[in-house]
C-alpha atoms as a PDB file:
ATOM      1  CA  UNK A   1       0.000   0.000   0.000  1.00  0.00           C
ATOM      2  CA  UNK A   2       2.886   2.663   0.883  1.00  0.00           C
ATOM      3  CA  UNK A   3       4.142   1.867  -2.615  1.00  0.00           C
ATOM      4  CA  UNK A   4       1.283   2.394  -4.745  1.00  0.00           C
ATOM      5  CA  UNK A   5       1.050   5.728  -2.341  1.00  0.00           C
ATOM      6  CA  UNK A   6       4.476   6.427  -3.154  1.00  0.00           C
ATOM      7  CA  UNK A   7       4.099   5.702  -7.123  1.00  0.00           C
ATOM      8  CA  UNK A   8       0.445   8.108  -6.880  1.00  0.00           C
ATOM      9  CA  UNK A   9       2.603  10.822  -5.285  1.00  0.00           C
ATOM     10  CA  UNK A  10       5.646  10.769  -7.871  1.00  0.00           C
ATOM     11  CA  UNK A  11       2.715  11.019 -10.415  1.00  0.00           C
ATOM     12  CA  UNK A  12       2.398  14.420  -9.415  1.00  0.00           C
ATOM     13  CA  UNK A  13       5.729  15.774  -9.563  1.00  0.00           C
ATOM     14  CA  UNK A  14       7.025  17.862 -11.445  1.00  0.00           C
ATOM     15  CA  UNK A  15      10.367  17.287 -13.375  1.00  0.00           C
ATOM     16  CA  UNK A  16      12.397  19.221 -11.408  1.00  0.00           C
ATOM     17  CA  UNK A  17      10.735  17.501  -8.461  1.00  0.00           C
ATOM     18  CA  UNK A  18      11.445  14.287 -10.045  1.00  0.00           C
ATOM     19  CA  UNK A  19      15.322  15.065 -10.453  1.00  0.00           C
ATOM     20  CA  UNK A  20      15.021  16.546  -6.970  1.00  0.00           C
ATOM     21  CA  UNK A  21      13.684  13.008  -5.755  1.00  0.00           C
ATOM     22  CA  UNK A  22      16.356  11.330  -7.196  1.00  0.00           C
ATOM     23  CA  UNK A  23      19.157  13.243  -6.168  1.00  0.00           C
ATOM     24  CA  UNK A  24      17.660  12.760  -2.325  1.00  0.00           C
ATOM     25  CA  UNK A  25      17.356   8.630  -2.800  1.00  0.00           C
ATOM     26  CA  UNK A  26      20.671   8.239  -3.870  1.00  0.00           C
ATOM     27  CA  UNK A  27      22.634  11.074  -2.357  1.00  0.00           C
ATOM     28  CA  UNK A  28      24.979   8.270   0.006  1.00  0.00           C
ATOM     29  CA  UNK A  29      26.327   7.114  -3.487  1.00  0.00           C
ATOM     30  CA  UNK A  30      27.122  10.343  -5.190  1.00  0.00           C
ATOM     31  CA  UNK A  31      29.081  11.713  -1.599  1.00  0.00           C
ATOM     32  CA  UNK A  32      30.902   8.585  -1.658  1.00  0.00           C
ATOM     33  CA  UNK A  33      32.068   8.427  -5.785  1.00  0.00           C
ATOM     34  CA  UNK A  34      33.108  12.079  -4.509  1.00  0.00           C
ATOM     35  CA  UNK A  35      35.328  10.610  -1.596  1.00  0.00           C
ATOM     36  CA  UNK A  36      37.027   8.024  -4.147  1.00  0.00           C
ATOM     37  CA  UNK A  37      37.613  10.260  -6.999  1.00  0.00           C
ATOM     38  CA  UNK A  38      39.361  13.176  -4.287  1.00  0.00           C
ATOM     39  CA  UNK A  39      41.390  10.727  -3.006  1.00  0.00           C
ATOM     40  CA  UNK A  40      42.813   9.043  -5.870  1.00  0.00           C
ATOM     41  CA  UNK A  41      43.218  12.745  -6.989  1.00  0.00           C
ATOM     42  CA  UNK A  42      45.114  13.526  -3.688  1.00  0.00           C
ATOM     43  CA  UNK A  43      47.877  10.163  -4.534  1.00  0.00           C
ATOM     44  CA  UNK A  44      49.133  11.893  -7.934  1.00  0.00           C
ATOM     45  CA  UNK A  45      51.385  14.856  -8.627  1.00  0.00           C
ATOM     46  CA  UNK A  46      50.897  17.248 -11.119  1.00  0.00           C
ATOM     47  CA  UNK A  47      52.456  15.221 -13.552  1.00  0.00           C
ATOM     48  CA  UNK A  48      50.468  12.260 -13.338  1.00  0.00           C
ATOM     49  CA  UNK A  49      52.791   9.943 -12.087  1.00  0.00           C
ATOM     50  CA  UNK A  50      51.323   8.439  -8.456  1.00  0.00           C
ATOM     51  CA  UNK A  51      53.791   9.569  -5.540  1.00  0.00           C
ATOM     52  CA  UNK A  52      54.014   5.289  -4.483  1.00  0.00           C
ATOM     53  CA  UNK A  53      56.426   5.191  -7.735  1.00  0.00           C
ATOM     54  CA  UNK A  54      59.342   7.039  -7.008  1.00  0.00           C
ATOM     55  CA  UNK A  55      60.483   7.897  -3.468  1.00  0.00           C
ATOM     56  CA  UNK A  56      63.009  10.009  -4.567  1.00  0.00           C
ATOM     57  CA  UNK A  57      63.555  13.354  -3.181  1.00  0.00           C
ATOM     58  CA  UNK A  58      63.016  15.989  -6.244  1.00  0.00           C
ATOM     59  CA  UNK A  59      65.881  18.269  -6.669  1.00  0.00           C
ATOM     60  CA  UNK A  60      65.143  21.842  -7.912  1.00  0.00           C
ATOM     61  CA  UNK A  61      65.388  23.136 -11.360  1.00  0.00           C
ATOM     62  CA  UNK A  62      67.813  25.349 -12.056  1.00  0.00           C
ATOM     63  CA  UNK A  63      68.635  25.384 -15.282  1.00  0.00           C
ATOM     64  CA  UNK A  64      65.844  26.545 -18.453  1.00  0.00           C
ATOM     65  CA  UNK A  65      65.565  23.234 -19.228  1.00  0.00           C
ATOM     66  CA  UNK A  66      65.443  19.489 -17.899  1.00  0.00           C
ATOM     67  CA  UNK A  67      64.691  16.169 -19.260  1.00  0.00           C
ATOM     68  CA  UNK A  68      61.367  14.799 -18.401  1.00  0.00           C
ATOM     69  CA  UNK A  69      61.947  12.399 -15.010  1.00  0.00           C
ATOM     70  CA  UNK A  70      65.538  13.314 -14.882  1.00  0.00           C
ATOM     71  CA  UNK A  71      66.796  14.206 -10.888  1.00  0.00           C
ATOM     72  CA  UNK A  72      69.374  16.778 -12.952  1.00  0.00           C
ATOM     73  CA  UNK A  73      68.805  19.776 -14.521  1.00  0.00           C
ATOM     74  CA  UNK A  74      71.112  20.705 -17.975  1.00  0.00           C
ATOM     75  CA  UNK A  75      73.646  23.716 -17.478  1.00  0.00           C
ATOM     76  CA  UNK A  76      72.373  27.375 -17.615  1.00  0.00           C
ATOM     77  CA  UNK A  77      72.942  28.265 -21.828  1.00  0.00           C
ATOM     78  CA  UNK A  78      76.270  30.283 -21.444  1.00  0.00           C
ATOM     79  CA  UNK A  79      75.245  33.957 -21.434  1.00  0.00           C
ATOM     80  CA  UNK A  80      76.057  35.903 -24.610  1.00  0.00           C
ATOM     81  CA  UNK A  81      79.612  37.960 -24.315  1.00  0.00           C
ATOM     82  CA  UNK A  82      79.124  41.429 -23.756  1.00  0.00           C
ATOM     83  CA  UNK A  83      79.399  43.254 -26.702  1.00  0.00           C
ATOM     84  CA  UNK A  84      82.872  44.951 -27.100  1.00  0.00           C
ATOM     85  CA  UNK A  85      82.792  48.901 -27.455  1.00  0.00           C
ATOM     86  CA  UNK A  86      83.977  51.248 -30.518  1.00  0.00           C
ATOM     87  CA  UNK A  87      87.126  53.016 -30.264  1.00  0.00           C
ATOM     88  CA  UNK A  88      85.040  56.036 -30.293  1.00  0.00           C
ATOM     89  CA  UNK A  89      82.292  55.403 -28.283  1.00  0.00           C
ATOM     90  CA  UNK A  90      84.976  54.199 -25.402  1.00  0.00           C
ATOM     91  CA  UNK A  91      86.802  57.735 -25.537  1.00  0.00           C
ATOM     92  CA  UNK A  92      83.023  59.047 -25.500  1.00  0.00           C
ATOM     93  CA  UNK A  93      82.360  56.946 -22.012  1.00  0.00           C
ATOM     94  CA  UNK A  94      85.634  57.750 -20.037  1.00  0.00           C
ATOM     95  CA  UNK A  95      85.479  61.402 -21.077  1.00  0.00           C
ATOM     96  CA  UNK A  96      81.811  61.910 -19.916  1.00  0.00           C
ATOM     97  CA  UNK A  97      82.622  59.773 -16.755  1.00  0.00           C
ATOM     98  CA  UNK A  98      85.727  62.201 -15.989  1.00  0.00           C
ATOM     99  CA  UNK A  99      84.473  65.490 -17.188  1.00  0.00           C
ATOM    100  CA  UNK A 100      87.122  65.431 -20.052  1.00  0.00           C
ATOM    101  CA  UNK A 101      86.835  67.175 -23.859  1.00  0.00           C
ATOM    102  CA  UNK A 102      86.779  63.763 -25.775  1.00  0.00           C
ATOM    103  CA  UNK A 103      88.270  65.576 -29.090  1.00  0.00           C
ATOM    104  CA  UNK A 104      91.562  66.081 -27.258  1.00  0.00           C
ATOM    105  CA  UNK A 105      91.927  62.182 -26.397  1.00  0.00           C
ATOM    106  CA  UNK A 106      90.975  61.237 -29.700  1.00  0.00           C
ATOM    107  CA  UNK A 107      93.367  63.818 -31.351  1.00  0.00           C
ATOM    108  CA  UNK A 108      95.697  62.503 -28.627  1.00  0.00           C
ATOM    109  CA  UNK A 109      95.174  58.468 -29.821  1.00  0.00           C
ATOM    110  CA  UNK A 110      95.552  59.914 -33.616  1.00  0.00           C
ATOM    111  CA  UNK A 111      98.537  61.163 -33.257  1.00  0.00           C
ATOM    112  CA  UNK A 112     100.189  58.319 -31.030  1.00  0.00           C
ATOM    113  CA  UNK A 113      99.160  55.525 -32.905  1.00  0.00           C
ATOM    114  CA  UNK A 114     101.056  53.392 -30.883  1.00  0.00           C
ATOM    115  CA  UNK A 115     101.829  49.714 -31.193  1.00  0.00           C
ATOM    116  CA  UNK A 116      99.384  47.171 -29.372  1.00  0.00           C
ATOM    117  CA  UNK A 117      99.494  47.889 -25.608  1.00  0.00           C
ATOM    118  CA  UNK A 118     100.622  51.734 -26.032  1.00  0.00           C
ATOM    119  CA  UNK A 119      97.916  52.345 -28.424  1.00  0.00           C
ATOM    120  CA  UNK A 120      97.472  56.261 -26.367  1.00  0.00           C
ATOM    121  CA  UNK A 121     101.281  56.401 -25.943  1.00  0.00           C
ATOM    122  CA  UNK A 122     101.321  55.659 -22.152  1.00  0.00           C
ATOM    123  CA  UNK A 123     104.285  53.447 -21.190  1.00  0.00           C
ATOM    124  CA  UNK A 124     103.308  50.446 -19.255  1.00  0.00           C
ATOM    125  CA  UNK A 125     104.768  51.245 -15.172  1.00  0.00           C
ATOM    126  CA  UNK A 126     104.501  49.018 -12.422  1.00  0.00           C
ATOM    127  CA  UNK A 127     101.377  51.178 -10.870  1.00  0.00           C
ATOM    128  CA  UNK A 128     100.024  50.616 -15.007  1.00  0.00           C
ATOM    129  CA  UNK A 129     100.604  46.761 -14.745  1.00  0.00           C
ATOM    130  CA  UNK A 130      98.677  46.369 -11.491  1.00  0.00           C
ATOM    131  CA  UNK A 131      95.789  48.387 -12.611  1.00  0.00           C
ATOM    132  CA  UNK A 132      92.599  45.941 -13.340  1.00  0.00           C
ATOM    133  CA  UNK A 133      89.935  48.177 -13.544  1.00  0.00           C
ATOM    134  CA  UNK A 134      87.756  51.350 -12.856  1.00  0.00           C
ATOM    135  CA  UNK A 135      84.669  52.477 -11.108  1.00  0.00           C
ATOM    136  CA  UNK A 136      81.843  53.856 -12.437  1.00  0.00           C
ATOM    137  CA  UNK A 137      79.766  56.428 -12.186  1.00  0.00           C
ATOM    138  CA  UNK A 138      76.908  53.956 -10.120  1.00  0.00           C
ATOM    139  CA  UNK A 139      80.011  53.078  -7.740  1.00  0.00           C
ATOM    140  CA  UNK A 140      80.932  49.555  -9.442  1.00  0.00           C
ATOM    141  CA  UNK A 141      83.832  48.259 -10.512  1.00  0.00           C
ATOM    142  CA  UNK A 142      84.421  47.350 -13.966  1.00  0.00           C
ATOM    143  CA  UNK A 143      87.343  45.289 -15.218  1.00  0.00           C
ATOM    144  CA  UNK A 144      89.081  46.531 -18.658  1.00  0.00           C
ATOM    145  CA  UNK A 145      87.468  45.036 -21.545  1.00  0.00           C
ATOM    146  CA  UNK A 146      90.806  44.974 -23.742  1.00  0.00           C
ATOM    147  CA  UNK A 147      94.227  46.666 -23.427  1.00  0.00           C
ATOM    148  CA  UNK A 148      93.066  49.589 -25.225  1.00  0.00           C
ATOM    149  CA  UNK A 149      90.565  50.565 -23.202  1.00  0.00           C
ATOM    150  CA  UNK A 150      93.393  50.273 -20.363  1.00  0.00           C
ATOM    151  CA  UNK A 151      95.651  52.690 -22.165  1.00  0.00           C
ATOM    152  CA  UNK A 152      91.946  55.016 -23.420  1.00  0.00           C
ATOM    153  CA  UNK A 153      91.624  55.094 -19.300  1.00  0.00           C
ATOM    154  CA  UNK A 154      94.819  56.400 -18.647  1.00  0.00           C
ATOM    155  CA  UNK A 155      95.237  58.654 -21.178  1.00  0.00           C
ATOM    156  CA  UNK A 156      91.785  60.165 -20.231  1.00  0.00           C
ATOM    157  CA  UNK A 157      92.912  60.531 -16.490  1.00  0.00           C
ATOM    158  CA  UNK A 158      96.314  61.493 -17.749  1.00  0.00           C
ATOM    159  CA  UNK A 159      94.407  64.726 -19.868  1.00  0.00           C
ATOM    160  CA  UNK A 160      92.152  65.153 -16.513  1.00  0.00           C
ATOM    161  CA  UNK A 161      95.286  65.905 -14.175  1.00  0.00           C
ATOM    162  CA  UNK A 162      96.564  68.042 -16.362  1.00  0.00           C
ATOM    163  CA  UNK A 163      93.834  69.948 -16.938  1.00  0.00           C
ATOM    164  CA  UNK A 164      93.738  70.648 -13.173  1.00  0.00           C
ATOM    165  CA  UNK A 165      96.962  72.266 -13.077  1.00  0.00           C
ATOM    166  CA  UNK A 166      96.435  74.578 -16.501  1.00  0.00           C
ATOM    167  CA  UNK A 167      93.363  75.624 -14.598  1.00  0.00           C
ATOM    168  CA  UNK A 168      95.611  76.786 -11.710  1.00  0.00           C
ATOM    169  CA  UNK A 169      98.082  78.509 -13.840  1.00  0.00           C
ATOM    170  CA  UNK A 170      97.943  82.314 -13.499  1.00  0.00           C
ATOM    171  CA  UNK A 171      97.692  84.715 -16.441  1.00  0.00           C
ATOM    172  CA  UNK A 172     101.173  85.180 -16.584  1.00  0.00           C
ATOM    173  CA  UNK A 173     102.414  82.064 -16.416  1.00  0.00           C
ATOM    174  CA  UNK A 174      99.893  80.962 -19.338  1.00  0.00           C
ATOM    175  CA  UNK A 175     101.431  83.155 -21.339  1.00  0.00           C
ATOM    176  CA  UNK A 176     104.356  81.271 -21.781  1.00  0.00           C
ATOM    177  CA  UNK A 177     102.057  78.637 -23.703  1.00  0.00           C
ATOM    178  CA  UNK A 178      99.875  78.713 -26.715  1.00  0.00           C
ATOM    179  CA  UNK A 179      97.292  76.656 -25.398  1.00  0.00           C
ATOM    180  CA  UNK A 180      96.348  74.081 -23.101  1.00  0.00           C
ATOM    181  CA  UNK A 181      98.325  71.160 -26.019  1.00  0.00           C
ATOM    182  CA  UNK A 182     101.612  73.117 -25.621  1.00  0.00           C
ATOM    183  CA  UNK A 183     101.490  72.869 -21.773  1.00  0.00           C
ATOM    184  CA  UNK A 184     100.179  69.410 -22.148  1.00  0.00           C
ATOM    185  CA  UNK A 185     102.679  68.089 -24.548  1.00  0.00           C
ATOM    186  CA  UNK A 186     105.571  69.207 -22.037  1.00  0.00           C
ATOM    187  CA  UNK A 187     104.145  66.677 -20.021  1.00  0.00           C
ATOM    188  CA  UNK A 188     102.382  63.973 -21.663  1.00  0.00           C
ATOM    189  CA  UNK A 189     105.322  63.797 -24.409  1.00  0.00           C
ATOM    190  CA  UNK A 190     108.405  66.335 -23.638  1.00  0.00           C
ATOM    191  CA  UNK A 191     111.123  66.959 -26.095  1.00  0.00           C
ATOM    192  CA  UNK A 192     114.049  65.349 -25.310  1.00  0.00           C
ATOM    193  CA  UNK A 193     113.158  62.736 -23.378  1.00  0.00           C
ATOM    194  CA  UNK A 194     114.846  59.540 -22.782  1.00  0.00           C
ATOM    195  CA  UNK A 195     112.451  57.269 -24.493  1.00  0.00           C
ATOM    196  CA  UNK A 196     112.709  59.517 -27.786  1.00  0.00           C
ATOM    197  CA  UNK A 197     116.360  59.354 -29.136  1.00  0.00           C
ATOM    198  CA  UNK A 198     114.913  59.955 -32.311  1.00  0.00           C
ATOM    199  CA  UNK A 199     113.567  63.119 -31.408  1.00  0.00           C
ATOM    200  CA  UNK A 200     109.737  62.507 -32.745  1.00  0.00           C
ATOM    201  CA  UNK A 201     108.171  64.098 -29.794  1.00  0.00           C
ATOM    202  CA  UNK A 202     108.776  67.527 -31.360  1.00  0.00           C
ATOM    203  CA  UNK A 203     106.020  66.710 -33.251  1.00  0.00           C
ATOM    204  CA  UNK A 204     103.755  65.833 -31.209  1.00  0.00           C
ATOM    205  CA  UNK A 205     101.928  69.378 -30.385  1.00  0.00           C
ATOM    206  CA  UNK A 206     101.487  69.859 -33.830  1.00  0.00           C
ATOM    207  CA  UNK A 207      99.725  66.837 -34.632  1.00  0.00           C
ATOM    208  CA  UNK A 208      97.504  66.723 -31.918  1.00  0.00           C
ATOM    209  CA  UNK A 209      96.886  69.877 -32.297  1.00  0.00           C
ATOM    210  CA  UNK A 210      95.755  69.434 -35.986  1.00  0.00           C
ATOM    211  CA  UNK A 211      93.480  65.701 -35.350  1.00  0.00           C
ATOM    212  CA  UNK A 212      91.735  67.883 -32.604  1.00  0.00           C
ATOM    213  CA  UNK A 213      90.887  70.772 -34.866  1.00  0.00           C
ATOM    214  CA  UNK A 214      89.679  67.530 -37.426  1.00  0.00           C
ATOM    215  CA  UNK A 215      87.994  66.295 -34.883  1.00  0.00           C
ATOM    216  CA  UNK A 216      85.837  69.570 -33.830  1.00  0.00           C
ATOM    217  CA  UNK A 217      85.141  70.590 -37.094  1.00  0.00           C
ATOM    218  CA  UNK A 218      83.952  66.909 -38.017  1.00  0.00           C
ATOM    219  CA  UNK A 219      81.673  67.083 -34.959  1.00  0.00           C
END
Protein backbone atom coordinates (compact mmCIF):
# COMPACT_ATOMS: atom_id res chain seq x y z
CA UNK A 1 0.00 0.00 0.00
CA UNK A 2 2.89 2.66 0.88
CA UNK A 3 4.14 1.87 -2.61
CA UNK A 4 1.28 2.39 -4.75
CA UNK A 5 1.05 5.73 -2.34
CA UNK A 6 4.48 6.43 -3.15
CA UNK A 7 4.10 5.70 -7.12
CA UNK A 8 0.44 8.11 -6.88
CA UNK A 9 2.60 10.82 -5.29
CA UNK A 10 5.65 10.77 -7.87
CA UNK A 11 2.71 11.02 -10.41
CA UNK A 12 2.40 14.42 -9.41
CA UNK A 13 5.73 15.77 -9.56
CA UNK A 14 7.03 17.86 -11.45
CA UNK A 15 10.37 17.29 -13.38
CA UNK A 16 12.40 19.22 -11.41
CA UNK A 17 10.73 17.50 -8.46
CA UNK A 18 11.45 14.29 -10.04
CA UNK A 19 15.32 15.07 -10.45
CA UNK A 20 15.02 16.55 -6.97
CA UNK A 21 13.68 13.01 -5.76
CA UNK A 22 16.36 11.33 -7.20
CA UNK A 23 19.16 13.24 -6.17
CA UNK A 24 17.66 12.76 -2.33
CA UNK A 25 17.36 8.63 -2.80
CA UNK A 26 20.67 8.24 -3.87
CA UNK A 27 22.63 11.07 -2.36
CA UNK A 28 24.98 8.27 0.01
CA UNK A 29 26.33 7.11 -3.49
CA UNK A 30 27.12 10.34 -5.19
CA UNK A 31 29.08 11.71 -1.60
CA UNK A 32 30.90 8.58 -1.66
CA UNK A 33 32.07 8.43 -5.78
CA UNK A 34 33.11 12.08 -4.51
CA UNK A 35 35.33 10.61 -1.60
CA UNK A 36 37.03 8.02 -4.15
CA UNK A 37 37.61 10.26 -7.00
CA UNK A 38 39.36 13.18 -4.29
CA UNK A 39 41.39 10.73 -3.01
CA UNK A 40 42.81 9.04 -5.87
CA UNK A 41 43.22 12.75 -6.99
CA UNK A 42 45.11 13.53 -3.69
CA UNK A 43 47.88 10.16 -4.53
CA UNK A 44 49.13 11.89 -7.93
CA UNK A 45 51.38 14.86 -8.63
CA UNK A 46 50.90 17.25 -11.12
CA UNK A 47 52.46 15.22 -13.55
CA UNK A 48 50.47 12.26 -13.34
CA UNK A 49 52.79 9.94 -12.09
CA UNK A 50 51.32 8.44 -8.46
CA UNK A 51 53.79 9.57 -5.54
CA UNK A 52 54.01 5.29 -4.48
CA UNK A 53 56.43 5.19 -7.74
CA UNK A 54 59.34 7.04 -7.01
CA UNK A 55 60.48 7.90 -3.47
CA UNK A 56 63.01 10.01 -4.57
CA UNK A 57 63.55 13.35 -3.18
CA UNK A 58 63.02 15.99 -6.24
CA UNK A 59 65.88 18.27 -6.67
CA UNK A 60 65.14 21.84 -7.91
CA UNK A 61 65.39 23.14 -11.36
CA UNK A 62 67.81 25.35 -12.06
CA UNK A 63 68.64 25.38 -15.28
CA UNK A 64 65.84 26.54 -18.45
CA UNK A 65 65.57 23.23 -19.23
CA UNK A 66 65.44 19.49 -17.90
CA UNK A 67 64.69 16.17 -19.26
CA UNK A 68 61.37 14.80 -18.40
CA UNK A 69 61.95 12.40 -15.01
CA UNK A 70 65.54 13.31 -14.88
CA UNK A 71 66.80 14.21 -10.89
CA UNK A 72 69.37 16.78 -12.95
CA UNK A 73 68.80 19.78 -14.52
CA UNK A 74 71.11 20.71 -17.98
CA UNK A 75 73.65 23.72 -17.48
CA UNK A 76 72.37 27.38 -17.61
CA UNK A 77 72.94 28.26 -21.83
CA UNK A 78 76.27 30.28 -21.44
CA UNK A 79 75.25 33.96 -21.43
CA UNK A 80 76.06 35.90 -24.61
CA UNK A 81 79.61 37.96 -24.32
CA UNK A 82 79.12 41.43 -23.76
CA UNK A 83 79.40 43.25 -26.70
CA UNK A 84 82.87 44.95 -27.10
CA UNK A 85 82.79 48.90 -27.45
CA UNK A 86 83.98 51.25 -30.52
CA UNK A 87 87.13 53.02 -30.26
CA UNK A 88 85.04 56.04 -30.29
CA UNK A 89 82.29 55.40 -28.28
CA UNK A 90 84.98 54.20 -25.40
CA UNK A 91 86.80 57.73 -25.54
CA UNK A 92 83.02 59.05 -25.50
CA UNK A 93 82.36 56.95 -22.01
CA UNK A 94 85.63 57.75 -20.04
CA UNK A 95 85.48 61.40 -21.08
CA UNK A 96 81.81 61.91 -19.92
CA UNK A 97 82.62 59.77 -16.76
CA UNK A 98 85.73 62.20 -15.99
CA UNK A 99 84.47 65.49 -17.19
CA UNK A 100 87.12 65.43 -20.05
CA UNK A 101 86.84 67.18 -23.86
CA UNK A 102 86.78 63.76 -25.78
CA UNK A 103 88.27 65.58 -29.09
CA UNK A 104 91.56 66.08 -27.26
CA UNK A 105 91.93 62.18 -26.40
CA UNK A 106 90.97 61.24 -29.70
CA UNK A 107 93.37 63.82 -31.35
CA UNK A 108 95.70 62.50 -28.63
CA UNK A 109 95.17 58.47 -29.82
CA UNK A 110 95.55 59.91 -33.62
CA UNK A 111 98.54 61.16 -33.26
CA UNK A 112 100.19 58.32 -31.03
CA UNK A 113 99.16 55.52 -32.90
CA UNK A 114 101.06 53.39 -30.88
CA UNK A 115 101.83 49.71 -31.19
CA UNK A 116 99.38 47.17 -29.37
CA UNK A 117 99.49 47.89 -25.61
CA UNK A 118 100.62 51.73 -26.03
CA UNK A 119 97.92 52.35 -28.42
CA UNK A 120 97.47 56.26 -26.37
CA UNK A 121 101.28 56.40 -25.94
CA UNK A 122 101.32 55.66 -22.15
CA UNK A 123 104.29 53.45 -21.19
CA UNK A 124 103.31 50.45 -19.26
CA UNK A 125 104.77 51.25 -15.17
CA UNK A 126 104.50 49.02 -12.42
CA UNK A 127 101.38 51.18 -10.87
CA UNK A 128 100.02 50.62 -15.01
CA UNK A 129 100.60 46.76 -14.75
CA UNK A 130 98.68 46.37 -11.49
CA UNK A 131 95.79 48.39 -12.61
CA UNK A 132 92.60 45.94 -13.34
CA UNK A 133 89.94 48.18 -13.54
CA UNK A 134 87.76 51.35 -12.86
CA UNK A 135 84.67 52.48 -11.11
CA UNK A 136 81.84 53.86 -12.44
CA UNK A 137 79.77 56.43 -12.19
CA UNK A 138 76.91 53.96 -10.12
CA UNK A 139 80.01 53.08 -7.74
CA UNK A 140 80.93 49.55 -9.44
CA UNK A 141 83.83 48.26 -10.51
CA UNK A 142 84.42 47.35 -13.97
CA UNK A 143 87.34 45.29 -15.22
CA UNK A 144 89.08 46.53 -18.66
CA UNK A 145 87.47 45.04 -21.55
CA UNK A 146 90.81 44.97 -23.74
CA UNK A 147 94.23 46.67 -23.43
CA UNK A 148 93.07 49.59 -25.22
CA UNK A 149 90.56 50.56 -23.20
CA UNK A 150 93.39 50.27 -20.36
CA UNK A 151 95.65 52.69 -22.17
CA UNK A 152 91.95 55.02 -23.42
CA UNK A 153 91.62 55.09 -19.30
CA UNK A 154 94.82 56.40 -18.65
CA UNK A 155 95.24 58.65 -21.18
CA UNK A 156 91.78 60.17 -20.23
CA UNK A 157 92.91 60.53 -16.49
CA UNK A 158 96.31 61.49 -17.75
CA UNK A 159 94.41 64.73 -19.87
CA UNK A 160 92.15 65.15 -16.51
CA UNK A 161 95.29 65.91 -14.17
CA UNK A 162 96.56 68.04 -16.36
CA UNK A 163 93.83 69.95 -16.94
CA UNK A 164 93.74 70.65 -13.17
CA UNK A 165 96.96 72.27 -13.08
CA UNK A 166 96.44 74.58 -16.50
CA UNK A 167 93.36 75.62 -14.60
CA UNK A 168 95.61 76.79 -11.71
CA UNK A 169 98.08 78.51 -13.84
CA UNK A 170 97.94 82.31 -13.50
CA UNK A 171 97.69 84.72 -16.44
CA UNK A 172 101.17 85.18 -16.58
CA UNK A 173 102.41 82.06 -16.42
CA UNK A 174 99.89 80.96 -19.34
CA UNK A 175 101.43 83.15 -21.34
CA UNK A 176 104.36 81.27 -21.78
CA UNK A 177 102.06 78.64 -23.70
CA UNK A 178 99.87 78.71 -26.72
CA UNK A 179 97.29 76.66 -25.40
CA UNK A 180 96.35 74.08 -23.10
CA UNK A 181 98.33 71.16 -26.02
CA UNK A 182 101.61 73.12 -25.62
CA UNK A 183 101.49 72.87 -21.77
CA UNK A 184 100.18 69.41 -22.15
CA UNK A 185 102.68 68.09 -24.55
CA UNK A 186 105.57 69.21 -22.04
CA UNK A 187 104.15 66.68 -20.02
CA UNK A 188 102.38 63.97 -21.66
CA UNK A 189 105.32 63.80 -24.41
CA UNK A 190 108.41 66.33 -23.64
CA UNK A 191 111.12 66.96 -26.10
CA UNK A 192 114.05 65.35 -25.31
CA UNK A 193 113.16 62.74 -23.38
CA UNK A 194 114.85 59.54 -22.78
CA UNK A 195 112.45 57.27 -24.49
CA UNK A 196 112.71 59.52 -27.79
CA UNK A 197 116.36 59.35 -29.14
CA UNK A 198 114.91 59.95 -32.31
CA UNK A 199 113.57 63.12 -31.41
CA UNK A 200 109.74 62.51 -32.74
CA UNK A 201 108.17 64.10 -29.79
CA UNK A 202 108.78 67.53 -31.36
CA UNK A 203 106.02 66.71 -33.25
CA UNK A 204 103.76 65.83 -31.21
CA UNK A 205 101.93 69.38 -30.38
CA UNK A 206 101.49 69.86 -33.83
CA UNK A 207 99.72 66.84 -34.63
CA UNK A 208 97.50 66.72 -31.92
CA UNK A 209 96.89 69.88 -32.30
CA UNK A 210 95.76 69.43 -35.99
CA UNK A 211 93.48 65.70 -35.35
CA UNK A 212 91.74 67.88 -32.60
CA UNK A 213 90.89 70.77 -34.87
CA UNK A 214 89.68 67.53 -37.43
CA UNK A 215 87.99 66.30 -34.88
CA UNK A 216 85.84 69.57 -33.83
CA UNK A 217 85.14 70.59 -37.09
CA UNK A 218 83.95 66.91 -38.02
CA UNK A 219 81.67 67.08 -34.96
Amino acid sequence: MAKRKYERDTERYTPLGKVLNFIGDNFVYFVGGACLIGLAVSQCDFTGEAEGRDKRPRQAVHGRHALAGSQKALPEPARKPQRAMTEDRMIEYHCRMRGVDPDIVRAIRRAENGVPGREFGIIPTDRYREDEGFTDSDGRFIRYRSEVEKQCRWCVRTVEANMGRWKKLSKEKRKGYTDFIDFMGDRYCPVGAENDPNGLNANWERNVRFFYNRSRDAG
